[in-house]
Protein backbone atom coordinates (compact mmCIF):
# COMPACT_ATOMS: atom_id res chain seq x y z
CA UNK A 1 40.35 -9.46 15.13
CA UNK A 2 37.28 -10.13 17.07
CA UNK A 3 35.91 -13.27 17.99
CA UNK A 4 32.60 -14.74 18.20
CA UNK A 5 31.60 -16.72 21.27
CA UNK A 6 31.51 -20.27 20.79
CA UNK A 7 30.48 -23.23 23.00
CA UNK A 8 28.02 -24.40 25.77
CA UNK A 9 27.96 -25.91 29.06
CA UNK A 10 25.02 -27.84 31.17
CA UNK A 11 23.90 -27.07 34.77
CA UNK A 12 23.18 -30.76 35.32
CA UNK A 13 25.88 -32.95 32.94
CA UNK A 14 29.02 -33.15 31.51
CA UNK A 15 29.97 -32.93 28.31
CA UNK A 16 30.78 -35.43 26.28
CA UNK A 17 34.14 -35.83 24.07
CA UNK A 18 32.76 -35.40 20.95
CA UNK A 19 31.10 -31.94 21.78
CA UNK A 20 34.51 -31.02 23.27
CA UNK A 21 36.09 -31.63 19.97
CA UNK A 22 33.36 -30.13 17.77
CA UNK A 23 33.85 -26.94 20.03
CA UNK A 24 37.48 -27.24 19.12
CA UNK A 25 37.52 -28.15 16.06
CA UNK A 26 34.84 -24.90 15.40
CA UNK A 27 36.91 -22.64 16.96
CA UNK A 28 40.52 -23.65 15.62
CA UNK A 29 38.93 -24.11 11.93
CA UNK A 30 39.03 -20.87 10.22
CA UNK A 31 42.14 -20.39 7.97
CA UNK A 32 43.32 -17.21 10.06
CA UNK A 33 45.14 -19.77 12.32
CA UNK A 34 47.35 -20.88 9.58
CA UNK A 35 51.09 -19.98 9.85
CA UNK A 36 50.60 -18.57 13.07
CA UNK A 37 52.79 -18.80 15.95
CA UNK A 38 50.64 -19.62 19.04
CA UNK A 39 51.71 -19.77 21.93
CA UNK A 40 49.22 -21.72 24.65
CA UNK A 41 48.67 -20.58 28.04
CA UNK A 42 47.87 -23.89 30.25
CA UNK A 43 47.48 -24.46 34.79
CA UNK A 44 50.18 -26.45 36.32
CA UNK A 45 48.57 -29.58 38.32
CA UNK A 46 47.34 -27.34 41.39
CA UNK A 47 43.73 -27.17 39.35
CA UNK A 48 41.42 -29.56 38.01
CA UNK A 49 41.02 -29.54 34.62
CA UNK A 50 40.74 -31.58 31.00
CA UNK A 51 44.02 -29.92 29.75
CA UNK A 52 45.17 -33.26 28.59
CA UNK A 53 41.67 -33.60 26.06
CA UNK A 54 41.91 -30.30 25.18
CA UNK A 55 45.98 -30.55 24.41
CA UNK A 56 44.94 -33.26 21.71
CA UNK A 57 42.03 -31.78 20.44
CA UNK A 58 44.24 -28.55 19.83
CA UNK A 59 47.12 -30.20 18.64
CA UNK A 60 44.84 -32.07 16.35
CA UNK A 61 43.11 -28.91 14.94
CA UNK A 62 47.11 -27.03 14.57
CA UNK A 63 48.88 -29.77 13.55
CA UNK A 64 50.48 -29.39 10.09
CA UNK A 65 48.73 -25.69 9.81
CA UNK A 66 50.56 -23.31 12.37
CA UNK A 67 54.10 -22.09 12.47
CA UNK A 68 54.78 -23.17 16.09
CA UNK A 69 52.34 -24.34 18.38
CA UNK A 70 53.73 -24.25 21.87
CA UNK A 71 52.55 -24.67 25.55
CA UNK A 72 53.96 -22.35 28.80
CA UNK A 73 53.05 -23.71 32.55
CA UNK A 74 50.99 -20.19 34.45
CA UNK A 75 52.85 -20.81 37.35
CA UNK A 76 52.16 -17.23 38.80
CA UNK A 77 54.45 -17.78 41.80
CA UNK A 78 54.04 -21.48 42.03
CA UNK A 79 57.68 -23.46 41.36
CA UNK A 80 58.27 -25.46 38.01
CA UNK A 81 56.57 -28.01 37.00
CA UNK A 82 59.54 -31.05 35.67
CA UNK A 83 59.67 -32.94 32.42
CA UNK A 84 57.14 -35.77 34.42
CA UNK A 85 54.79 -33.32 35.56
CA UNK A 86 54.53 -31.58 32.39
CA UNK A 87 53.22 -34.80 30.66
CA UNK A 88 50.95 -35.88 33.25
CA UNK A 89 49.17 -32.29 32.76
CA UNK A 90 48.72 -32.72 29.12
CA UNK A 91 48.30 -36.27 29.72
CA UNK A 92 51.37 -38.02 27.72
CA UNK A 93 53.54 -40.93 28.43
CA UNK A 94 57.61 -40.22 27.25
CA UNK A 95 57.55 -42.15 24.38
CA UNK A 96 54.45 -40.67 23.45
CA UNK A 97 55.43 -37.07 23.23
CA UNK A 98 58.84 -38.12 21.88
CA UNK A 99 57.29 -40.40 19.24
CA UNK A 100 53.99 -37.77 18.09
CA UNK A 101 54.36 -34.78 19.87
CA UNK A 102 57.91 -33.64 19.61
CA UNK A 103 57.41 -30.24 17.53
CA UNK A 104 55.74 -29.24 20.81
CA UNK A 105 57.51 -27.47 22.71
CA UNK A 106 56.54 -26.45 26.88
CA UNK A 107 58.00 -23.44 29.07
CA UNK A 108 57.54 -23.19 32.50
CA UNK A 109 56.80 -19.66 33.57
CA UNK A 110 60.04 -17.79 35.32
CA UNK A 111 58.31 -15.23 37.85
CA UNK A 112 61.44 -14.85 39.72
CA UNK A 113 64.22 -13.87 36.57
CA UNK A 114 64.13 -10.73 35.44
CA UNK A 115 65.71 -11.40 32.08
CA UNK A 116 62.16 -13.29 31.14
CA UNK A 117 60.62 -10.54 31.68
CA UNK A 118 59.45 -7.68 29.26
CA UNK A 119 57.52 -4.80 30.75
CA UNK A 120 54.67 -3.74 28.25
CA UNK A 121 53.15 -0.81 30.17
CA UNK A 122 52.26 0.82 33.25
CA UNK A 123 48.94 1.43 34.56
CA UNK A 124 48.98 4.75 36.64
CA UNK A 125 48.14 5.76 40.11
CA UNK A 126 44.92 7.70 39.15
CA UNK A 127 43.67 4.48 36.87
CA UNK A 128 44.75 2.10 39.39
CA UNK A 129 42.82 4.05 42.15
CA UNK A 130 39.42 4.45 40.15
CA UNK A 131 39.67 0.86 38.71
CA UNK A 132 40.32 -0.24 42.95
CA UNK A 133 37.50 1.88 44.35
CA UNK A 134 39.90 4.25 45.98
CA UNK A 135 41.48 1.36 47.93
CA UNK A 136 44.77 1.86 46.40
CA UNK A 137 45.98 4.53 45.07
CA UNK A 138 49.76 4.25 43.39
CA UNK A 139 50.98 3.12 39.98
CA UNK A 140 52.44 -0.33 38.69
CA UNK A 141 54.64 -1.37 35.95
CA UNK A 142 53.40 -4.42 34.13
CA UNK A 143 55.61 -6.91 33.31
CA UNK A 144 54.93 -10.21 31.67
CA UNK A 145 57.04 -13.20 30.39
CA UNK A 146 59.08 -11.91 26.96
CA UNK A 147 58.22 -15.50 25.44
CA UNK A 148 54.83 -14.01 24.09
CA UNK A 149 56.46 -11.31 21.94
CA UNK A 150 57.87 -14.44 19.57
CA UNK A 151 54.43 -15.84 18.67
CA UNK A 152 51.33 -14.39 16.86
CA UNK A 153 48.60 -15.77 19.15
CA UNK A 154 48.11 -15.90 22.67
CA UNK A 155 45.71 -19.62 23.57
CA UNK A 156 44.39 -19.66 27.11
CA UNK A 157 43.19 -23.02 27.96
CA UNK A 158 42.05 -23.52 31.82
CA UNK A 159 38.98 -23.64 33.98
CA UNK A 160 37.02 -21.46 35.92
CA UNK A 161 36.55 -21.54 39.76
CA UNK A 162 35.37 -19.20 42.48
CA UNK A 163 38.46 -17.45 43.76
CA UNK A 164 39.40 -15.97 46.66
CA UNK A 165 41.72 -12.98 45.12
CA UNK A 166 39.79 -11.97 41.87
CA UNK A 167 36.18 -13.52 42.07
CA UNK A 168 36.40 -16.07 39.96
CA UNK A 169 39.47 -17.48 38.23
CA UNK A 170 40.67 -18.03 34.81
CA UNK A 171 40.10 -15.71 31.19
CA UNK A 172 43.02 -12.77 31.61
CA UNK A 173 43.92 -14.21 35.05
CA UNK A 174 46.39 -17.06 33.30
CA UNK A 175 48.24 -13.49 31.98
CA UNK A 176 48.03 -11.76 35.32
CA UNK A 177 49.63 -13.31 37.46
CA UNK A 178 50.45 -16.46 35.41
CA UNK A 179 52.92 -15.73 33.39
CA UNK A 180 53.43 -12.11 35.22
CA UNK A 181 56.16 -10.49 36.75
CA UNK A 182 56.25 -9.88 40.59
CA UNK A 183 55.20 -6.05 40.58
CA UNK A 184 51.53 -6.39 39.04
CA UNK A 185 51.23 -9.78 40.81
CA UNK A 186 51.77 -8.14 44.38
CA UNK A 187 49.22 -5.17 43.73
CA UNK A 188 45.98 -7.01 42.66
CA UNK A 189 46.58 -9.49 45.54
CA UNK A 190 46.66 -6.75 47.85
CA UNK A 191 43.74 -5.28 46.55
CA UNK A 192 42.11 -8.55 46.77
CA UNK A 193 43.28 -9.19 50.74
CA UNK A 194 41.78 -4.83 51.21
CA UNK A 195 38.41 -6.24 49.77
CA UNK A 196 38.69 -9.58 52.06
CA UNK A 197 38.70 -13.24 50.37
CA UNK A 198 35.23 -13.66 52.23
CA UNK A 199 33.53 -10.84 50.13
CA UNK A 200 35.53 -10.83 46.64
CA UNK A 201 34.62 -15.18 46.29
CA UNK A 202 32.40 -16.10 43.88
CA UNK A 203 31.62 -12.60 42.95
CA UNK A 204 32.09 -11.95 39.04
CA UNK A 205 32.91 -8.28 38.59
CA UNK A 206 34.96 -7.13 40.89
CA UNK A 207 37.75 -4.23 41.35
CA UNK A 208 40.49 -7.02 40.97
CA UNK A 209 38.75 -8.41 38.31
CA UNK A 210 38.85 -4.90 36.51
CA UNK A 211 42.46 -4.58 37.38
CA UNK A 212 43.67 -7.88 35.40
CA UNK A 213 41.94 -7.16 32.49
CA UNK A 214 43.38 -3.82 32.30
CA UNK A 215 46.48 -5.10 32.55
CA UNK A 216 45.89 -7.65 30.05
CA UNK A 217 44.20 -4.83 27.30
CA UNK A 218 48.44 -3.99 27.25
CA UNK A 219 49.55 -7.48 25.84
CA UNK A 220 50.68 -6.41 22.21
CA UNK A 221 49.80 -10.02 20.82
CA UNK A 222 46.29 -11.00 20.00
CA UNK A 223 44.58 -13.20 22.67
CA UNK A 224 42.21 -16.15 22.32
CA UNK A 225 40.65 -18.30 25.13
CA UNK A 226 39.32 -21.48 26.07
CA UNK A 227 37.26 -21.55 29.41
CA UNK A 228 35.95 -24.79 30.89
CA UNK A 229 33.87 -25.60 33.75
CA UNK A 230 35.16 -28.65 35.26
CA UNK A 231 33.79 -31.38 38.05
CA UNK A 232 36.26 -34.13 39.10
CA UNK A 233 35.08 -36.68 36.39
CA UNK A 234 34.92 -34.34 33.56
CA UNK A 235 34.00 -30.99 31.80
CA UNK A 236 30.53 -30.00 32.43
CA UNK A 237 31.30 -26.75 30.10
CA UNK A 238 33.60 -25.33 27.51
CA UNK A 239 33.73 -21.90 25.34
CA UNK A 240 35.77 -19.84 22.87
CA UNK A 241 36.15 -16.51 22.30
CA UNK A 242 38.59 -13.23 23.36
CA UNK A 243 39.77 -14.14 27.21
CA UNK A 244 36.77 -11.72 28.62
CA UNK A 245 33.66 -13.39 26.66
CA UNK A 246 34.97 -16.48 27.18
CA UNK A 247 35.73 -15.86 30.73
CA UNK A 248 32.04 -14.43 31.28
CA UNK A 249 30.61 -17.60 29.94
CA UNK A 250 31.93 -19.99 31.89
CA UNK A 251 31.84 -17.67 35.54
CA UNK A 252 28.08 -17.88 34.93
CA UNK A 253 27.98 -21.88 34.80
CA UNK A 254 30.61 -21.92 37.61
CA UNK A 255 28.44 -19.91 39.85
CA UNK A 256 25.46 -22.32 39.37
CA UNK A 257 27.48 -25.53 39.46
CA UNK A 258 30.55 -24.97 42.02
CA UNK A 259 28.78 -22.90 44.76
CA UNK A 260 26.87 -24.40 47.59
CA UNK A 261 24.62 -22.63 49.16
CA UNK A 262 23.61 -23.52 52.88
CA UNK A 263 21.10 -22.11 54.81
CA UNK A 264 22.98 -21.79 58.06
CA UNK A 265 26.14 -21.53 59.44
CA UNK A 266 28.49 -24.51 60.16
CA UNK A 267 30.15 -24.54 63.53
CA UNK A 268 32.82 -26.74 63.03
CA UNK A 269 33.99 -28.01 58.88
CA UNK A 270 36.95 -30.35 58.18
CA UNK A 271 38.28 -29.40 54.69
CA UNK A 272 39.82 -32.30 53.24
CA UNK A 273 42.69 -31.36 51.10
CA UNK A 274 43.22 -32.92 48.15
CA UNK A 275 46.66 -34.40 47.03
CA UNK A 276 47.34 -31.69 44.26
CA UNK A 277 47.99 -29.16 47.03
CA UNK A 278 51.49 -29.55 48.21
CA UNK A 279 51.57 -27.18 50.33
CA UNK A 280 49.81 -24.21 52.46
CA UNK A 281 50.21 -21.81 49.67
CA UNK A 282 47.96 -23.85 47.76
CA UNK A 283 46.27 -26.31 50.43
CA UNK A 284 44.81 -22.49 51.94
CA UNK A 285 42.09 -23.02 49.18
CA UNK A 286 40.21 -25.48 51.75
CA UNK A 287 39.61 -22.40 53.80
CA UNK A 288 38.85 -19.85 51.31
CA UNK A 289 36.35 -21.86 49.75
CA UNK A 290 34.82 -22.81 53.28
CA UNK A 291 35.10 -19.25 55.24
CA UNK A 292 32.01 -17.61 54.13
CA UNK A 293 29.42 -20.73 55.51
CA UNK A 294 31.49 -20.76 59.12
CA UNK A 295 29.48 -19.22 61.67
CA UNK A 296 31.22 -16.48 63.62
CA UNK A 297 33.71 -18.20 66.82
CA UNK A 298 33.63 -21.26 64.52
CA UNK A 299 36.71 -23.73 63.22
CA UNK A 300 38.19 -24.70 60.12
CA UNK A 301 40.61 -27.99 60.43
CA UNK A 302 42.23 -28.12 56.95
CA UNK A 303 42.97 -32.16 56.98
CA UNK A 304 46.06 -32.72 54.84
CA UNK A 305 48.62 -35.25 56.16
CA UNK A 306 50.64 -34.73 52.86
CA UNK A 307 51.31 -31.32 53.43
CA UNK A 308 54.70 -30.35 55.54
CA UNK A 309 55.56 -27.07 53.93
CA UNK A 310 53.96 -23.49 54.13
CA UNK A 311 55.24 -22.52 51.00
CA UNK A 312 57.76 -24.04 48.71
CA UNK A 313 57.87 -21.23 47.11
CA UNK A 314 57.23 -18.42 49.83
CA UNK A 315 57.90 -19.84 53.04
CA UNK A 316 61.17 -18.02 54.77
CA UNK A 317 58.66 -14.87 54.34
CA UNK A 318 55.58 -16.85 55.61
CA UNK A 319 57.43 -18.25 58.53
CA UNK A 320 58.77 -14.76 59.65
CA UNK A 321 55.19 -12.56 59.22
CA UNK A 322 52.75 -15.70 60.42
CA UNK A 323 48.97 -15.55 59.38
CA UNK A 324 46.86 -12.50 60.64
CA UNK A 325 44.14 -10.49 60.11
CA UNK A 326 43.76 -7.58 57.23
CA UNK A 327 43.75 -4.88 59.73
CA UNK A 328 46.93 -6.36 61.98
CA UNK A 329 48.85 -5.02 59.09
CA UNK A 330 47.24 -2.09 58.05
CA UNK A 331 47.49 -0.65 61.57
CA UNK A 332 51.03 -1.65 62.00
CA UNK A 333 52.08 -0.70 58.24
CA UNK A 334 55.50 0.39 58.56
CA UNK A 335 56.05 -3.15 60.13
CA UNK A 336 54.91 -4.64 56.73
CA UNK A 337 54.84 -2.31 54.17
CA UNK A 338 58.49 -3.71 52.73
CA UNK A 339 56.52 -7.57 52.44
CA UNK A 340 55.51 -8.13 49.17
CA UNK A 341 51.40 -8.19 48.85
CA UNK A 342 51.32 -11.44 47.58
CA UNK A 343 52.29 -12.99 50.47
CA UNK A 344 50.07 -10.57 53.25
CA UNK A 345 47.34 -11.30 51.15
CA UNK A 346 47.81 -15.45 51.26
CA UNK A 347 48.40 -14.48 54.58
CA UNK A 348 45.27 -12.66 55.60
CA UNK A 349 42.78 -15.19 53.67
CA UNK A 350 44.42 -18.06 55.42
CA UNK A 351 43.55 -16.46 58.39
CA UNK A 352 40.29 -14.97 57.39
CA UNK A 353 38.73 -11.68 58.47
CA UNK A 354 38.61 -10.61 61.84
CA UNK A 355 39.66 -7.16 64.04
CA UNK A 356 42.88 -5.28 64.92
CA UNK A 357 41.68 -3.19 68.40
CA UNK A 358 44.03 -2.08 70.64
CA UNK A 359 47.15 -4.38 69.90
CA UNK A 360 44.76 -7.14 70.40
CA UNK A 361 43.70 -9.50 67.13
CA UNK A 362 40.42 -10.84 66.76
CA UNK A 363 40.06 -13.33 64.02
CA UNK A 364 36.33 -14.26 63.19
CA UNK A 365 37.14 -18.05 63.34
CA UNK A 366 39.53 -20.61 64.40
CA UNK A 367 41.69 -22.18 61.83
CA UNK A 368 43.79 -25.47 62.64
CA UNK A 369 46.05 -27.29 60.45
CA UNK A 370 45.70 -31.14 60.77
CA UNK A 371 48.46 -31.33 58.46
CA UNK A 372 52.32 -32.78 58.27
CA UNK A 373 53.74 -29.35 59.57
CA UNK A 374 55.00 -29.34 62.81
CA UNK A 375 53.05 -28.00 66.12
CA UNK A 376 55.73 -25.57 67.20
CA UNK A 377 55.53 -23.88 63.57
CA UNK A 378 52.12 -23.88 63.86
CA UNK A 379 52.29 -21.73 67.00
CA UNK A 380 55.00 -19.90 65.67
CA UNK A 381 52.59 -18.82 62.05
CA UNK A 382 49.43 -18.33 64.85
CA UNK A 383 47.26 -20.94 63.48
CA UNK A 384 45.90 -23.99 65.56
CA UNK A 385 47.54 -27.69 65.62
CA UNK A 386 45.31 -30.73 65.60
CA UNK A 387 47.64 -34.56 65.29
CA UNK A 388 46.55 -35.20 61.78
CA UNK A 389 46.36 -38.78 63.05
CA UNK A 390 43.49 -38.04 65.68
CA UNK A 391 41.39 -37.61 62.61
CA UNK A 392 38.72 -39.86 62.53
CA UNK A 393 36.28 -38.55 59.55
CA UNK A 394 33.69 -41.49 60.58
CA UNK A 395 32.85 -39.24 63.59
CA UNK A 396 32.31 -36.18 61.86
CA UNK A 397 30.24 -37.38 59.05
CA UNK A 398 26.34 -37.41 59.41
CA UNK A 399 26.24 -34.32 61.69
CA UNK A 400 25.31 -31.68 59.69
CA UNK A 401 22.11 -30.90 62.09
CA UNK A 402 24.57 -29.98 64.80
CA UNK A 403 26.67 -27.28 62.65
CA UNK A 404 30.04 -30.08 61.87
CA UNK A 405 30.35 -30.73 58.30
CA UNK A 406 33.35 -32.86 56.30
CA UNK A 407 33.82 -31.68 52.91
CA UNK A 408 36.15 -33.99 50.36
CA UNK A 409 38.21 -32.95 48.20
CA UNK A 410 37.77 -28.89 49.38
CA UNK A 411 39.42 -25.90 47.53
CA UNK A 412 37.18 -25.88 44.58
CA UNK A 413 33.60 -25.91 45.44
CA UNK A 414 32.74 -22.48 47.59
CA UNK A 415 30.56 -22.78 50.78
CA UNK A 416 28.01 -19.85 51.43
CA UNK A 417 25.07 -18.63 53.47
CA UNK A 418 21.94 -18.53 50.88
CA UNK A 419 21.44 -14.61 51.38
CA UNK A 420 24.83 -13.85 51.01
CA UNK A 421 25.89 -10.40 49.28
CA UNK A 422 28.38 -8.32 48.69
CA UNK A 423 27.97 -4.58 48.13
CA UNK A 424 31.43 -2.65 47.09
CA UNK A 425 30.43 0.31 49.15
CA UNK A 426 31.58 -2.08 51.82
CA UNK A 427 34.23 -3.93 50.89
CA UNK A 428 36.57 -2.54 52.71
CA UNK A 429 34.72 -2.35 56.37
């Protein structure tokens, strides 16, 4: 069935809780949601969002009406989220999911076991290389987690940021690589790392872009979406529709209200991580978001005490490759070529772009890690050290004139020159 676009978002306010449930309550009304089995898509805690309004304003709407209504965790490759975690994202206390909530059930995705898996298609090389812009050109199996085929309705719920792999996040991107299997997940990351995190962020249509969506036009069960726009106190925007209009909606508010443009380059910018990164996987979002306003021979210090670990997930692989350049792998490919693209690509945009000439690696920028991992790994990975604890924000703040800037809370909100753009015919110089 098709889907109207419903909802609204504000350039200079947030919304308030009674426009988020009207939204809601518009959306979730119509009596083709009864005795349905839906199945919500939701972020683990690595994103800011209202998932915890928007749980009770759905459960609200379902209660008493639906089959099953039931949440799973897009983890992509991120690891599970516990009992205590899941509550705090949907914002419930024990007792109170026990005592009210208890028909709900939540799933964590399983990216790693094969036997949650179902594989619903293939997309082949000739698609995959017009859809890429030539960049790649080989087939992929798509896999996804076998959960959905038990439910009538696929619910995203989740906000929309720049993003250093696909443009802009969220809409089909909570299928691919969410709740994904390792195969699909590896090739649009790649893609994404060919393109370079510096041009693909904050751009809305883009080859990767194209990619996920054609991947998620296979998903056999009907798909619904609800995209926010989220600052740190609150939703500033919220919509309904199919995961693409929905999607569309709130990339256009996103663009106006989480990209900063500046009108020079900074020389030096200490990106403060916040606490919901645990580790470099994640915490790398300080310098994805920041890369594109660094002037050229610049530095990135990514300022997170709390982080000791490259990867909980990923980080025997990390350890052994390091962080480089694109081009450092493409001209030693049969080095790399058995590494799985997920991890050269968080690789290369950790690193940011840079040159491969002669054996000798040019990266465009410095990046140090002011962080709780150790100096001697940071050799090791070929990123910079800084003692976290030789930090003093007080004197970096206020000099903004002489190219340093501080930026709180980074990962979200992308940096940029003002005359920035990005023209695909180049996207992979």
């Amino acid at each position: 069935m098709t889907q109207d676009l419903l909802g609204f978002g504000f350039p200079d306010r947030l919304l308030t809780e009674s426009q988020i449930g009207g939204i809601c309550a518009a959306a979730l009304a119509p009596e083709h949601w009864n005795n349905q089995r839906v199945l919500a898509i939701i972020p683990d805690l690595t994103r800011t969002a209202c998932i915890d309004r928007l749980f009770r304003s759905v459960t609200r709407e379902l209660a008493g009406r639906v089959r099953a209504l039931d949440f799973m965790i897009a983890l992509g490759t991120h690891p599970p989220l516990d009992e205590q975690a899941i509550l705090r994202r949907v914002g419930l206390t024990r007792t109170d999911y026990r005592q009210n909530y208890s028909w709900v059930h939540f799933y964590n995705h399983e990216w790693h076991n094969p036997a949650q898996l179902v594989n619903i298609g293939r997309i082949g090389a000739d698609e995959v290389a017009e859809l890429s812009g030539g960049l790649l050109n080989q087939s992929v199996e798509v896999t996804i987690n076998r959960r959905i085929l038990d439910y009538d309705r696929l619910l995203v719920i989740g906000p929309v940021f720049p993003h250093e792999v696909v443009g802009f996040s969220g809409g089909n991107k909570y299928f691919f690589p969410g709740i994904a299997g390792q195969e699909i997940i590896d090739l649009f990351h790649w893609l994404g790392a060919l393109i370079t995190s510096r041009a693909i962020i904050g751009v809305k249509h883009t080859p990767v872009r194209a990619v996920v969506d054609r991947a998620a036009a296979l998903i056999p069960v009907e798909r619904f979406c609800f995209a926010t726009v989220e600052e740190n106190d609150g939703p500033a925007g919220l919509w309904f529709a199919a995961p693409e209009a929905a999607w569309s909606a709130a990339a256009d508010l996103s663009a106006q209200r989480h990209v900063i443009r500046c009108e020079r380059p900074y020389k030096r910018v200490l990106a403060c991580a916040p606490a919901m990164y645990e580790d470099l996987w994640t915490g790398g979002k300080c310098m994805y978001k920041i890369e594109p306003a660094v002037a050229d021979g610049g530095e990135v210090v990514i300022h997170a005490p709390h982080i000791t670990r490259l990867s909980i997930s990923h980080g025997e692989a990390i350890e052994q490759i390091g962080y480089h350049v694109r081009d450092y792998y493409l001209k030693q490919w049969p080095r790399f070529q058995h590494i799985p693209g997920g991890i050269l690509a968080h690789s290369t945009h950790v690193k940011g772009s840079g040159e491969y000439i002669d054996g000798v690696e040019k990266p465009r920028i410095r990046v140090t890690l002011a962080t709780g991992i150790a100096e001697k790994l940071c050799r090791k990975i070929d990123l910079g050290y800084c003692d976290p604890r030789t930090i003093d924000k007080d004197k970096w703040r206020g000099r903004e004139e002489e190219g340093v800037l501080v930026v709180e809370r980074a990962g979200e909100r992308l940096f940029r020159i003002s005359d920035f753009g990005f023209r695909i015919s180049e996207k992979s110089k």
